[in-house]
Protein backbone atom coordinates (compact mmCIF):
# COMPACT_ATOMS: atom_id res chain seq x y z
CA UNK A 1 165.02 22.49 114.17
CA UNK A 2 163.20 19.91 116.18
CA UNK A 3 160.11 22.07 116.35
CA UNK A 4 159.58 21.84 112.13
CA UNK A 5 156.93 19.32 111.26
CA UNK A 6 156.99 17.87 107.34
CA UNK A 7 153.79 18.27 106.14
CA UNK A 8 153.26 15.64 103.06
CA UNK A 9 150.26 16.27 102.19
CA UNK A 10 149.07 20.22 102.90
CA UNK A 11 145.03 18.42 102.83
CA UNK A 12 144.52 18.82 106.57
CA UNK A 13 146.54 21.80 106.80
CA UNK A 14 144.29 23.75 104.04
CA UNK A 15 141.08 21.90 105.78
CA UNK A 16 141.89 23.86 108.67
CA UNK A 17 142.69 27.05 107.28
CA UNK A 18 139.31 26.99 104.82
CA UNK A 19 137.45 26.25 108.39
CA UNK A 20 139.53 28.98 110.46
CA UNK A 21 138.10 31.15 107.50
CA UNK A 22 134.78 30.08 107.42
CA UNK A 23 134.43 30.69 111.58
CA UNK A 24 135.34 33.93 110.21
CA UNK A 25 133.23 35.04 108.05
CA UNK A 26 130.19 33.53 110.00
CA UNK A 27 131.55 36.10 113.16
CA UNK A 28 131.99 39.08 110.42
CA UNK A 29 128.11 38.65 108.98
CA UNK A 30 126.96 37.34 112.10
CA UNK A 31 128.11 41.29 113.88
CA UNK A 32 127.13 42.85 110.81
CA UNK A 33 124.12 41.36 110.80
CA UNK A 34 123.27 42.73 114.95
CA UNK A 35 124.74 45.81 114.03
CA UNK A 36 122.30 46.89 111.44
CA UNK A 37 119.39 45.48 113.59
CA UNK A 38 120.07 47.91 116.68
CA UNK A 39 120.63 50.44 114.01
CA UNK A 40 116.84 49.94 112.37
CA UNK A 41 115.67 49.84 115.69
CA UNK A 42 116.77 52.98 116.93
CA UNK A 43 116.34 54.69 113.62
CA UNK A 44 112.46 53.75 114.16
CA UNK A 45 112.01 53.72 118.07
CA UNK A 46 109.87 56.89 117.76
CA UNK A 47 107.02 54.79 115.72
CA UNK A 48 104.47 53.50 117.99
CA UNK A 49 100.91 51.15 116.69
CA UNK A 50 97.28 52.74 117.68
CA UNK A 51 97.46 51.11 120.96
CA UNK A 52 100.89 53.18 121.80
CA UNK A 53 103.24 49.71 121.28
CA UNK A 54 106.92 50.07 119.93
CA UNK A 55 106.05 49.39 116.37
CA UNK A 56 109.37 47.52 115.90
CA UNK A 57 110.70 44.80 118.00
CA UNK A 58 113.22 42.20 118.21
CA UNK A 59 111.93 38.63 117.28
CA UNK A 60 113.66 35.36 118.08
CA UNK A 61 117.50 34.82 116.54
CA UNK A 62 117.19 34.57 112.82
CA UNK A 63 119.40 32.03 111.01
CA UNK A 64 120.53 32.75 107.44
CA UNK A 65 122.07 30.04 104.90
CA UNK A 66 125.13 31.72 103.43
CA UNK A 67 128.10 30.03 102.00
CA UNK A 68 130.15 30.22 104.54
CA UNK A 69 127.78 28.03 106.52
CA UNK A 70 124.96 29.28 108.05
CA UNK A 71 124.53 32.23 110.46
CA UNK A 72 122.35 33.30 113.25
CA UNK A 73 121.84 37.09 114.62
CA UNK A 74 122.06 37.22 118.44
CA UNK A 75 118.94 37.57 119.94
CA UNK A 76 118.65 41.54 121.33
CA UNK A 77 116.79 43.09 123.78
CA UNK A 78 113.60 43.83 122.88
CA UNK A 79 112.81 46.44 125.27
CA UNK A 80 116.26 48.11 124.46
CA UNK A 81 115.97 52.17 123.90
CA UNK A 82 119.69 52.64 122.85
């Protein structure tokens, strides 16, 4: 049993845990979040301005305040067709 650590108090332990979870969740909306970009985009590729332009592109990386800290999309390809 040398390997067993006594924990007294559990505060770093739960520290660690509540910031395991919040990496998380930041990964989880962070996918979610690229996922339903592409998605728009190729739903609305066909859609062109007057002067024959893609009428929706990709901007720069948005970030987003949640409360699991705050979130930023990856940027994507704006010339992607797929």
């Amino acid at each position: 049993m040398e390997n067993i650590t006594e924990i007294k108090d559990g505060s770093q332990a739960k520290s660690e845990l509540w910031e395991l979870a919040r990496e998380g969740a930041r990964k989880m909306i962070q996918t979610a979040l690229f996922i339903e970009q592409q998605e728009f985009l190729e739903q609305y590729s066909h859609l062109q301005t007057e002067d024959g332009s893609r009428r929706f592109v990709c901007k720069p990386a948005l970030t987003v305040t949640h409360p699991a800290g705050q979130v930023s999309d990856p940027p994507c390809d704006p010339m992607r067709t797929s």
